[in-house]
Protein backbone atom coordinates (compact mmCIF):
# COMPACT_ATOMS: atom_id res chain seq x y z
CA UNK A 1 95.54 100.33 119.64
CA UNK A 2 95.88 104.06 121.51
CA UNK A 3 93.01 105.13 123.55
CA UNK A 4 91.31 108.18 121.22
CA UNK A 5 92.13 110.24 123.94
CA UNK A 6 96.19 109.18 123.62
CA UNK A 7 95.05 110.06 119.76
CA UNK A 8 94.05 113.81 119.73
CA UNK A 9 96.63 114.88 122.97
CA UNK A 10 99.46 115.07 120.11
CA UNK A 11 100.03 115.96 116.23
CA UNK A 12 103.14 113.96 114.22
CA UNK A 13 105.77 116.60 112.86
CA UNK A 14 107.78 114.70 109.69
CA UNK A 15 110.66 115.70 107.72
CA UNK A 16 112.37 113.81 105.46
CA UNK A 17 115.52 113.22 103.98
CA UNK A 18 115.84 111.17 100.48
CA UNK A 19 119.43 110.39 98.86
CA UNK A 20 119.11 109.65 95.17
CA UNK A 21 121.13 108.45 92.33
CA UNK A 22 121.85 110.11 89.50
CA UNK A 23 122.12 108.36 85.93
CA UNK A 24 125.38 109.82 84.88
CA UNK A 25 127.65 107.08 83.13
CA UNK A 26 130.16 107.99 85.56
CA UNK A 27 131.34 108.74 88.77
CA UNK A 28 130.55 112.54 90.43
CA UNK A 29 134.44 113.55 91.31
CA UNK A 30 136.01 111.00 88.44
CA UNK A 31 135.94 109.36 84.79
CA UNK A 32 135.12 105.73 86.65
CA UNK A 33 131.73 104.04 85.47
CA UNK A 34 129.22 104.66 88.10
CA UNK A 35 127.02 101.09 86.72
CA UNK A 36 128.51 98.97 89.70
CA UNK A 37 125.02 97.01 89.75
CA UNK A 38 126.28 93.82 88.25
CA UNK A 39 130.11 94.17 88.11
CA UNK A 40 132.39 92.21 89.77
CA UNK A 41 133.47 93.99 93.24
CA UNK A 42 136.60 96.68 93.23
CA UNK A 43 136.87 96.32 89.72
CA UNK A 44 135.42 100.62 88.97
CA UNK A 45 137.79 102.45 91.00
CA UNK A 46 140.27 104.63 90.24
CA UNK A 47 143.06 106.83 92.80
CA UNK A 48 140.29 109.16 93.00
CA UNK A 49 137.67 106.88 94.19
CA UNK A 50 139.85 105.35 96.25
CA UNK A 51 140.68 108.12 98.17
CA UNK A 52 144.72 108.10 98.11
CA UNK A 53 146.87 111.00 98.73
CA UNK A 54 147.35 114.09 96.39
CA UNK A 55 144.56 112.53 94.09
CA UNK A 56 142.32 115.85 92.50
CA UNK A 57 138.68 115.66 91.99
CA UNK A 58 136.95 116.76 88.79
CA UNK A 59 133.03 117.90 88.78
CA UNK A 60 130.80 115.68 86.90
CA UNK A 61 129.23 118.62 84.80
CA UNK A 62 125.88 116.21 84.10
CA UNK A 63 125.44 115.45 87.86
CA UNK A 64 125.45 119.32 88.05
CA UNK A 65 122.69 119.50 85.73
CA UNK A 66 120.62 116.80 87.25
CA UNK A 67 120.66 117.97 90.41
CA UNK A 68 119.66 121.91 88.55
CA UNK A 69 116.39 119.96 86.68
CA UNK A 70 115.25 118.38 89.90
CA UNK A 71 115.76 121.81 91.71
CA UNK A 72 113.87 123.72 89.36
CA UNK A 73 111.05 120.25 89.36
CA UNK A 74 110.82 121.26 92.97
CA UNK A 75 110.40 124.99 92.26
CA UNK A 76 113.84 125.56 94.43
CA UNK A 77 115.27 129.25 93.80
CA UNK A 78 118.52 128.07 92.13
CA UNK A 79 122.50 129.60 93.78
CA UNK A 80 123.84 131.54 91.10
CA UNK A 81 127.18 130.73 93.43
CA UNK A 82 127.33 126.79 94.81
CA UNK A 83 130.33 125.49 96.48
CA UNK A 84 130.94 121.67 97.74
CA UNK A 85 132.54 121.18 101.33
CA UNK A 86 133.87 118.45 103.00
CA UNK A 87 131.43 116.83 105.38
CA UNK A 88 134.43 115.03 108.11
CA UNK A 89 133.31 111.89 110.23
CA UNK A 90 135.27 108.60 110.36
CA UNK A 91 133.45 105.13 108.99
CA UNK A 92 134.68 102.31 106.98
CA UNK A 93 132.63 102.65 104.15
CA UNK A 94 133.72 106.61 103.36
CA UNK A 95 137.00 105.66 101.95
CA UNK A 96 138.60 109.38 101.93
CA UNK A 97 137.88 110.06 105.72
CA UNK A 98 135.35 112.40 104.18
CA UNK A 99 132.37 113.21 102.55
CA UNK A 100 132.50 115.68 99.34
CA UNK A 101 129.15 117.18 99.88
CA UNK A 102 127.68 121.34 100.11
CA UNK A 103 126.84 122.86 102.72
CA UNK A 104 125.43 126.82 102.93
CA UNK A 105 125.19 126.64 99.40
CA UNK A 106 123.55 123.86 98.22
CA UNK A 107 122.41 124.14 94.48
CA UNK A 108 118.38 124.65 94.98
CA UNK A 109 116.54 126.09 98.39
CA UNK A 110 113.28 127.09 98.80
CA UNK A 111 110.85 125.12 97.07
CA UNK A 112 107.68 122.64 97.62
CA UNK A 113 105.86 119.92 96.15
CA UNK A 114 102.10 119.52 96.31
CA UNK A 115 100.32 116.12 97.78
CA UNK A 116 97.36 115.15 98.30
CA UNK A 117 95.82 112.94 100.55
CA UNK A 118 92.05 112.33 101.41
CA UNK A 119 91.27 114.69 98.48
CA UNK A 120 92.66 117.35 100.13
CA UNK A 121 95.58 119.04 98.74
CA UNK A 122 98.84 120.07 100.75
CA UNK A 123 101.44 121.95 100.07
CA UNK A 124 105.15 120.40 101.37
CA UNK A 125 108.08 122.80 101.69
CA UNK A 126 111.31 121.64 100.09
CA UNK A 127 113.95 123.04 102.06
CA UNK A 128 117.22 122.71 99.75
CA UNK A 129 118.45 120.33 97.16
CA UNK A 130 122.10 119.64 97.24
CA UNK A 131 124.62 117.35 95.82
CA UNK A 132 127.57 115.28 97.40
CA UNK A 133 129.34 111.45 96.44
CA UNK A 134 127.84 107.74 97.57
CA UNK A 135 129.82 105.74 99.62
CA UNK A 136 131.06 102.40 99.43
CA UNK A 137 129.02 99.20 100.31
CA UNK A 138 129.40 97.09 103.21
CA UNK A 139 128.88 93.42 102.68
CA UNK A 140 128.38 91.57 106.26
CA UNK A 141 129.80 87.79 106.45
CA UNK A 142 129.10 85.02 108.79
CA UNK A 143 131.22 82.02 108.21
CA UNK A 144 132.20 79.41 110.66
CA UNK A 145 130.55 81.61 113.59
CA UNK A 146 133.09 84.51 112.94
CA UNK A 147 132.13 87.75 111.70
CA UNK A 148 133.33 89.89 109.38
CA UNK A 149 132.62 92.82 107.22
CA UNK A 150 134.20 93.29 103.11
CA UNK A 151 134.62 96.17 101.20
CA UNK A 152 133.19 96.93 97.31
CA UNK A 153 134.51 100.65 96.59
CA UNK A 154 132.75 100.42 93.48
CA UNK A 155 130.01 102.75 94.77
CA UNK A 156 132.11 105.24 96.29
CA UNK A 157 131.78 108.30 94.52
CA UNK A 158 128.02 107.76 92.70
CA UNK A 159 126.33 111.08 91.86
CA UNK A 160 123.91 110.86 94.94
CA UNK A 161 121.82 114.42 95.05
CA UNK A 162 120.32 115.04 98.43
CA UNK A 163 116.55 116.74 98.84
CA UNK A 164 115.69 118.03 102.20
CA UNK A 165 111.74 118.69 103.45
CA UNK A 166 110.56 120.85 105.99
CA UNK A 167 108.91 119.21 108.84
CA UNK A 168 105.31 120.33 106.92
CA UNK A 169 104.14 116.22 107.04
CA UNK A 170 101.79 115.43 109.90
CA UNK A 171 100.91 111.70 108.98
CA UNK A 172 102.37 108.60 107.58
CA UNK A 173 100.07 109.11 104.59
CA UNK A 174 101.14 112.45 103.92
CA UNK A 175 104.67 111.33 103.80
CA UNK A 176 103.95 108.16 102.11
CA UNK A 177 102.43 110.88 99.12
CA UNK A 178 105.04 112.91 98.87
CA UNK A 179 107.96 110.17 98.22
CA UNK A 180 105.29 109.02 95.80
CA UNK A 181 105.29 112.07 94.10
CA UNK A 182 108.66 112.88 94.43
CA UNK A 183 109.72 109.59 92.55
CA UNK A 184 107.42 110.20 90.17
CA UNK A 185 109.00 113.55 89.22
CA UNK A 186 112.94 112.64 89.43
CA UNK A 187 111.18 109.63 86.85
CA UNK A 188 109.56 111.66 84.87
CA UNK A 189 113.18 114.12 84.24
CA UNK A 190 114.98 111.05 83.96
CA UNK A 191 117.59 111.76 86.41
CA UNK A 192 117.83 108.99 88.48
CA UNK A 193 116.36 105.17 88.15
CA UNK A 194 114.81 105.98 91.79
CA UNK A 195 114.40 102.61 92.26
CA UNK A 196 114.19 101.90 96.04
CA UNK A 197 114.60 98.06 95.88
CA UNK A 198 118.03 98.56 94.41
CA UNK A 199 119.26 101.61 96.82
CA UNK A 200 119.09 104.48 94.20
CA UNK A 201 116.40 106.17 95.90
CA UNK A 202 116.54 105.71 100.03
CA UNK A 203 114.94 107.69 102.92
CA UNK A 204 115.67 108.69 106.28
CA UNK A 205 112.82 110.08 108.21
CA UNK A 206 112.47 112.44 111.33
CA UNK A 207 109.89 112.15 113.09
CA UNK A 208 108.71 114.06 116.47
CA UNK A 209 105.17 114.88 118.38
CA UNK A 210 103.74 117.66 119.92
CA UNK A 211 101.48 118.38 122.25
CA UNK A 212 97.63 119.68 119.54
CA UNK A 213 98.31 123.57 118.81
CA UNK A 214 101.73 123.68 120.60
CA UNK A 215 105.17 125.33 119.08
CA UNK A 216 107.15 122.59 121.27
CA UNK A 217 108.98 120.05 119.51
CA UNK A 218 109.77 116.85 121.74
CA UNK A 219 113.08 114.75 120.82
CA UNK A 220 113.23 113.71 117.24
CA UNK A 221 114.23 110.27 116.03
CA UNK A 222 115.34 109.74 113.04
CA UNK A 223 114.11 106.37 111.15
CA UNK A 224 116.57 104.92 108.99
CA UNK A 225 116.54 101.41 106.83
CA UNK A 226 113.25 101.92 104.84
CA UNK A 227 113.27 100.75 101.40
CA UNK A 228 109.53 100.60 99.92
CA UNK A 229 106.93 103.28 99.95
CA UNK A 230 105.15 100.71 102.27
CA UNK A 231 107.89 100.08 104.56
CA UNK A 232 108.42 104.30 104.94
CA UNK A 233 104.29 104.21 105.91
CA UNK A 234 104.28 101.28 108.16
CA UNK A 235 107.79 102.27 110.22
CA UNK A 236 106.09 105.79 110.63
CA UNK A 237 103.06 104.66 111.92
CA UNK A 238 104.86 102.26 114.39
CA UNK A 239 107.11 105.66 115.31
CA UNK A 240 104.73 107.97 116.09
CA UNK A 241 102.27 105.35 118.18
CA UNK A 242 105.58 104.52 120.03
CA UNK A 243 105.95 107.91 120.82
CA UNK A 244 102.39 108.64 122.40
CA UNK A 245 102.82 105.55 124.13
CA UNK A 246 106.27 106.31 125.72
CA UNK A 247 104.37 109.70 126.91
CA UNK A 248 101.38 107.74 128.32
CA UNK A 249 103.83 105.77 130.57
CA UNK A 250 105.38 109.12 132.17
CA UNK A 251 108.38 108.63 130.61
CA UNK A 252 110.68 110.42 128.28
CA UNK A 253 111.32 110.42 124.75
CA UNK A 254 114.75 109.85 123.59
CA UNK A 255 116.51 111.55 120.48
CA UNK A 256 118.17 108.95 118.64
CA UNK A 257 118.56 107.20 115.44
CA UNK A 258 115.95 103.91 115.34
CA UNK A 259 116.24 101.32 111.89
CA UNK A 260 113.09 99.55 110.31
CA UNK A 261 112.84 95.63 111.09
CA UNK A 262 110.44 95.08 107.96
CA UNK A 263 110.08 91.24 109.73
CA UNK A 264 109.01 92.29 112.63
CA UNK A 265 106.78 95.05 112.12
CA UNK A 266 108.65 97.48 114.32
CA UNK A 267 111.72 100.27 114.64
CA UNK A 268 115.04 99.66 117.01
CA UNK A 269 117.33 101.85 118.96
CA UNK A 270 120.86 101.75 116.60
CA UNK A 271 122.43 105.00 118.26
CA UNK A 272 121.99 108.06 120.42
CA UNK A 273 121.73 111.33 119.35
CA UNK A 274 121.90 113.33 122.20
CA UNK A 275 124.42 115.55 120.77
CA UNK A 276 124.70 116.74 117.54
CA UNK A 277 127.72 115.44 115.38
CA UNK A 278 129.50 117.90 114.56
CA UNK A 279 130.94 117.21 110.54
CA UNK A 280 133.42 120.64 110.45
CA UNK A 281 132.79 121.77 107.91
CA UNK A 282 135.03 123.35 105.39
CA UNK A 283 135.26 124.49 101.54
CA UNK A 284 136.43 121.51 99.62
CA UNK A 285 140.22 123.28 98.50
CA UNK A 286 140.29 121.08 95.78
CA UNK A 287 137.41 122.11 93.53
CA UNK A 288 136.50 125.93 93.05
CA UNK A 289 133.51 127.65 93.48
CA UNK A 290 130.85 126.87 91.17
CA UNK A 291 128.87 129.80 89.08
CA UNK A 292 125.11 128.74 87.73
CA UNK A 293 124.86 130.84 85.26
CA UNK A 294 121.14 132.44 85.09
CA UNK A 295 121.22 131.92 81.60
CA UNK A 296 122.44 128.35 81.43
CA UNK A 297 119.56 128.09 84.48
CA UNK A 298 117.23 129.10 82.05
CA UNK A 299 118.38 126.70 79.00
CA UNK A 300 117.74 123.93 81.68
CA UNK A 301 114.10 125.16 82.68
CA UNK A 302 113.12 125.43 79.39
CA UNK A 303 113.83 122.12 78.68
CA UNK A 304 112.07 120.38 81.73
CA UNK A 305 109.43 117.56 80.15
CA UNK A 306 105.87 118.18 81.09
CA UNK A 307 106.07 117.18 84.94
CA UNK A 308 103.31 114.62 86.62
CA UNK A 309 100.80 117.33 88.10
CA UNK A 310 100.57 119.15 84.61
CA UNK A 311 100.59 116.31 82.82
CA UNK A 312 97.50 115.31 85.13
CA UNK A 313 95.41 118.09 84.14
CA UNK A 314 96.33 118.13 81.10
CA UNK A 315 94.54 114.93 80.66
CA UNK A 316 91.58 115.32 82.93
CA UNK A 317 90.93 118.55 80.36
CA UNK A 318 91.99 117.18 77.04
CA UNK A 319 90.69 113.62 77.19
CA UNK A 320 87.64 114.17 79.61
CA UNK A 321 89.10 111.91 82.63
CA UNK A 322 88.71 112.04 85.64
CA UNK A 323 90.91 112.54 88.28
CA UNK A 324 91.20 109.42 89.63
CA UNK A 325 92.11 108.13 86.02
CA UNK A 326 94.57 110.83 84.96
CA UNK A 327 96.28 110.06 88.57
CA UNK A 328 96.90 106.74 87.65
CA UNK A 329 97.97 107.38 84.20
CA UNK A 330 100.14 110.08 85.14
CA UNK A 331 101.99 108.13 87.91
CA UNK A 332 104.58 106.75 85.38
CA UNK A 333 106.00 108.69 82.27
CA UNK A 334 106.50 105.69 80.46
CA UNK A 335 102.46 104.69 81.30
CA UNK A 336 101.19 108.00 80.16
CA UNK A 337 103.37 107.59 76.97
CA UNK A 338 102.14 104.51 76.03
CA UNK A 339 98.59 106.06 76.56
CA UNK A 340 99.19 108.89 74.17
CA UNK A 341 100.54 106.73 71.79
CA UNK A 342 97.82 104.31 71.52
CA UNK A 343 95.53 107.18 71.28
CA UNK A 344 97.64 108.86 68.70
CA UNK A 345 97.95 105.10 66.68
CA UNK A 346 94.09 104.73 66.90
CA UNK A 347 92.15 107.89 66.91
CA UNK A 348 88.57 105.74 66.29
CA UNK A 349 89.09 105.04 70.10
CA UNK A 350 87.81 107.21 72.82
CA UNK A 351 90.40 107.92 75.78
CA UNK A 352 88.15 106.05 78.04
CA UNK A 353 88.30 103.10 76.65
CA UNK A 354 92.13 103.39 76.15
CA UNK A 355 92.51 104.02 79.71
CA UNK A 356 89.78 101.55 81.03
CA UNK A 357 91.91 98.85 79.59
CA UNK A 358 95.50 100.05 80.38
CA UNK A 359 94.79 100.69 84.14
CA UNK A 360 92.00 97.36 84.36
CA UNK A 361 93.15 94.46 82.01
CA UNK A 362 97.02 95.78 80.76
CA UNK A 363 97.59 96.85 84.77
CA UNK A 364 96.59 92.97 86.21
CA UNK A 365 98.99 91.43 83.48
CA UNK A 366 101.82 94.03 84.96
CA UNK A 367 101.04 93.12 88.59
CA UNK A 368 100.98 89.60 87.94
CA UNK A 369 104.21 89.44 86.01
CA UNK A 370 106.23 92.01 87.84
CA UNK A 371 106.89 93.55 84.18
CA UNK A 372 107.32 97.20 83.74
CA UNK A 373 105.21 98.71 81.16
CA UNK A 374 108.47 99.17 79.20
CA UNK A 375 109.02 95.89 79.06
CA UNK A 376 105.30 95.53 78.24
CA UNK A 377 105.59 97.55 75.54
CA UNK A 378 108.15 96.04 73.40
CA UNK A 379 105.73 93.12 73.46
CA UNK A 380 102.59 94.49 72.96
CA UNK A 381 103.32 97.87 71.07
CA UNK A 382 100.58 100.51 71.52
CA UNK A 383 99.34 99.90 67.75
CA UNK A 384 98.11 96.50 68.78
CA UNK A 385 96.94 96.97 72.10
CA UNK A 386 94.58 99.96 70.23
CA UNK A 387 93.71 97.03 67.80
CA UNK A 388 92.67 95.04 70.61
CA UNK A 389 90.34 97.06 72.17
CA UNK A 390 89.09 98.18 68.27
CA UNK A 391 88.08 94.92 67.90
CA UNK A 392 86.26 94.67 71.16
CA UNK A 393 84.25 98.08 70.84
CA UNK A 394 83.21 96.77 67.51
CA UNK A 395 81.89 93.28 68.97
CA UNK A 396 84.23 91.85 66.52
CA UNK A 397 85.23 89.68 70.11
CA UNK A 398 83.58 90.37 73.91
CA UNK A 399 85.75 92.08 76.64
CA UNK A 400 86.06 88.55 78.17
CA UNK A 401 87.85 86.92 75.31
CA UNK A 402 89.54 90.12 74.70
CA UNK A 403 91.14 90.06 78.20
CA UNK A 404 92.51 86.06 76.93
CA UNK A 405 93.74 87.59 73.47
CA UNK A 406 95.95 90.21 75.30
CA UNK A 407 97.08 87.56 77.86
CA UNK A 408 98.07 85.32 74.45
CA UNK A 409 99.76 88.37 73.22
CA UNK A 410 101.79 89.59 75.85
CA UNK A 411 102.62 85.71 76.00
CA UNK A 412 103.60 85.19 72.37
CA UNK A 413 103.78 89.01 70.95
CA UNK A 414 101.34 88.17 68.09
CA UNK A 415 98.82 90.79 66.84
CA UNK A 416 95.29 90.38 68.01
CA UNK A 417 93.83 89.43 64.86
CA UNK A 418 96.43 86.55 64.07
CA UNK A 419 95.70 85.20 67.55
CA UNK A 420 91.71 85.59 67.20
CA UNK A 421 91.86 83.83 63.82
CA UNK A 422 94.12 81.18 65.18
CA UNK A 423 92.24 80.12 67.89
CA UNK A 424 88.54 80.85 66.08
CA UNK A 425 87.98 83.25 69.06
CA UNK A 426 85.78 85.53 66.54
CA UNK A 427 82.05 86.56 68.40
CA UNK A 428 79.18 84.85 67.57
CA UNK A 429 76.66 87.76 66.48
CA UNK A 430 74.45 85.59 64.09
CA UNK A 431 70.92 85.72 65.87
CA UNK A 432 70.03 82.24 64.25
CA UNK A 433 73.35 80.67 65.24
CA UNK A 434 72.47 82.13 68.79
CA UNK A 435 69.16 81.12 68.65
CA UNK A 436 69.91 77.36 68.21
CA UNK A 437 72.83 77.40 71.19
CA UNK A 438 69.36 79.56 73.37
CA UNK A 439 67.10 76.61 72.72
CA UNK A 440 69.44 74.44 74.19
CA UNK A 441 70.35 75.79 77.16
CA UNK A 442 67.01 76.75 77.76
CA UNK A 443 66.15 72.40 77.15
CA UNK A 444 69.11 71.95 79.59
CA UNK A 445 68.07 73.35 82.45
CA UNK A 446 64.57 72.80 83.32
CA UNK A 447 64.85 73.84 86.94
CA UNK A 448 66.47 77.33 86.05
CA UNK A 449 63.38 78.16 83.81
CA UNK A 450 60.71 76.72 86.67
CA UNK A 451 63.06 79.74 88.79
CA UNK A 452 62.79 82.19 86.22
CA UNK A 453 58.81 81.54 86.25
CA UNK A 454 58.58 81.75 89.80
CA UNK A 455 59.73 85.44 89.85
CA UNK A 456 63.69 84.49 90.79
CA UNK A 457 65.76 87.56 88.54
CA UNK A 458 69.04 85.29 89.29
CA UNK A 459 68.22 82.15 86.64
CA UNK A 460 68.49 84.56 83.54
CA UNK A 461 72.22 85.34 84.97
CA UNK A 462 72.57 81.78 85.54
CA UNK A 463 71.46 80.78 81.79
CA UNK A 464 73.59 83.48 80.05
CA UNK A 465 76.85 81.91 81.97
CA UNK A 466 75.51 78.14 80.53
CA UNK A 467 75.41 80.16 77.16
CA UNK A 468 78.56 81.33 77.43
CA UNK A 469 80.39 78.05 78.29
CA UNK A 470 78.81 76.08 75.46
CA UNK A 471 79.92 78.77 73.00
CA UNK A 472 83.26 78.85 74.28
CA UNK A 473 83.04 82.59 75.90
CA UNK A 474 82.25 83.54 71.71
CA UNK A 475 78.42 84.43 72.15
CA UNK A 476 78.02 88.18 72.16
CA UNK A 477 76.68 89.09 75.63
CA UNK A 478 73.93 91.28 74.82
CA UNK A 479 72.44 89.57 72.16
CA UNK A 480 72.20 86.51 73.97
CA UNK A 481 70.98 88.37 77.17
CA UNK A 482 67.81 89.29 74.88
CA UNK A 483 67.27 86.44 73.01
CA UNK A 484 67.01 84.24 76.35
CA UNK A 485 65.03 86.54 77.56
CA UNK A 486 62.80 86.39 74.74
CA UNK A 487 62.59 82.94 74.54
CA UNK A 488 61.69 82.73 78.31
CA UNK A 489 58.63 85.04 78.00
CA UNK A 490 57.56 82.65 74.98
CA UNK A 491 57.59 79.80 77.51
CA UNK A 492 55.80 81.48 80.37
């Protein structure tokens, strides 16, 4: 741990850089299929791809239009003129020797996002949005104690769309709630699958300190190889504590690029970057200057979906949430769907209720399964997951066998009243059937009525649970709660 002293001497400065995908069916310069996720390797490429001689590059006119939604998402002012360039630098993976990427005129500049961390909100400057082509993957071999690397082109050429921050972060949390929110939005347009695990939405991070209330900038490192939200927070906490420290020891920091080892909690030196690299730069001769049209602009911006942040307050004001719950709700599209639709499908229902049971019982069955809520969905549709908790607010079951029905459903995809009748899970509400299962409990356990008499609170909790086992979970709470009670102050 840094001394609070090493703590206050210096403020974190982070900007950061996130590639991502976008879901065209094919390739940004040609007609190739850009789904290489399960296909055999080399097997979507084309002369284009490949990068031979004389080949001519076409513009993927929905990769255009992506990368114009998320712009506009981001409240960028949009180039009426854009241009691509070719970004020069020589690696194995970049088949043509270049990049085709933009340069001065990206697509989108000038824009921000909103956070908010701590309950305070923040304001995050987007510098530009721009668009440019994947390259190819690298697959690293071992056999026999030789080394080698292979070659699958298939990704060469992906729509990837670029979005640039200013350095406006000053914590790991703060930049752990903006890629948050940023997913959430390129989700919620349906642009890109974003999905980190599988490489469609990656980050690179710069990161430098200062000294408290200083202009100076120190060296920046970049911090490359993060692929989780958690991985991004943890590498730049390790980062900036590195930094202070290096300081504390008199020495100097270096710029360079450092890589996440997720195993051992920690970032490594890869390269130095003492000097910058220097791309040159030039218009791509091979595809002409691109006009954005303020009226196609416009066609585009009027058909954005609601975005997260509205779509929050639109629910803390229409459905009486809080914050906290519309957050939550809001993070996905596809969960705040299934919310409206439930509500929609069963109007008897408060939204409360709705969303007490999608983000407490519906969320554990998601974490526990690793299923997405669309997957969820087509096996509990909202109509019977508004059933469910219809039959619960009417005591037609408890909340604690309701949580087992919706486990049996998601297992099985049966409605909740074919399950309930099935297994006889109905709630025992009969005051004289309740009565008789009271008496003997309360005959059972002679020890927790001598506690109950001698002032203990705890035995009438302990008697409702013996209750509730012999009746199989099926006794309604709250009339057995005062019935025991009633038959304890008889005894006393």
């Amino acid at each position: 741990m840094e001394s609070t002293a090493v703590t206050t001497e210096y403020e974190t400065i982070i900007g950061l850089e996130v590639h991502a995908q976008l879901r065209t069916k094919s390739k940004m310069y040609c007609g190739c299929s850009s789904d290489y996720s399960n296909a055999p390797p080399n097997t979507h490429v084309c002369p284009v791809c490949l990068g031979m001689p004389g080949v001519l590059p076409n513009i993927n006119k929905q990769a255009v239009k992506y990368a114009t939604m998320a712009a506009l998402a981001l409240n960028c002012t949009i180039s009426e003129y854009t241009k691509f360039d070719r970004k020069n630098y020589s690696y194995p993976d970049l088949m043509k020797g270049f990049q085709i990427s933009q340069f001065d005129q990206p697509i989108g500049a000038n824009g921000w996002l909103n956070i908010k961390v701590n309950g305070e909100s923040k304001r995050i400057g987007v510098t530009r949005v721009h668009q440019e082509e994947d390259v190819a993957k690298l697959m690293h071999r071992n056999e026999s104690g030789i080394s080698y690397s292979l070659v699958d082109i298939n990704r060469s050429s992906v729509p990837l769309m670029e979005i640039v921050s200013e350095p406006d972060m000053r914590s790991a949390e703060e930049a752990r709630a903006y890629l948050q929110k940023l997913h959430s939005i390129l989700r919620y347009l349906g642009v890109s699958t974003a999905n980190m695990e599988e490489g469609s939405f990656r980050c690179d991070a710069n990161i430098s300190i200062r000294p408290r209330g200083s202009d100076k900038l120190l060296a920046k490192v970049e911090v490359k190889n993060m692929n989780s939200f958690r991985a991004v927070f943890r590498a730049l906490e390790y980062e900036a504590d590195r930094q202070r420290k290096v300081l504390v020891r008199g020495e100097h920091i270096v710029q360079e690029t450092r890589g996440w080892v997720e195993e051992e909690g920690k970032t490594v030196s890869q390269r130095s970057k003492e000097f910058a690299h220097d791309y040159r730069y030039f218009p791509e001769p091979d595809l002409p200057l691109l006009i954005l049209s303020k009226e196609w602009v416009e066609e585009i911006r009027i058909s954005l979906p609601e975005l997260p942040e509205a779509r929050m307050q639109r629910f803390t004001q229409q459905y009486n949430l809080s914050d906290y719950d519309s957050n939550l709700l809001t993070e996905s599209r596809e969960t705040a769907d299934y919310f409206e639709k439930t509500l929609a499908q069963t109007p008897s229902l408060s939204p409360k209720e709705i969303a007490n049971w999608l983000l407490g019982p519906v969320g554990s069955i998601l974490n526990t399964s690793g299923c997405a809520i669309i997957e969820f969905a087509e096996r509990i549709p909202p109509i019977s997951l508004g059933q469910l908790v219809d039959m619960v607010c009417k005591n037609v079951v408890n909340s604690g066998t309701g949580k087992t029905v919706l486990e049996e459903m998601f297992a099985s995809g049966k409605a909740p009243k074919v399950i309930i009748d099935e297994k006889g899970l109905a709630q025992i509400s009969d005051t004289s059937a309740l009565e008789e299962v009271v008496s003997q409990v309360i005959r059972e356990n002679p020890q927790a009525i001598a506690d109950y008499k001698a002032g203990k609170a705890q035995a009438i909790k302990f008697l409702v649970g013996q209750l509730m086992r012999l009746s199989k979970g099926r006794a309604n709470p709250n009339m057995a709660l005062e019935i025991i009670t009633r038959q304890l102050e008889e005894c006393r």
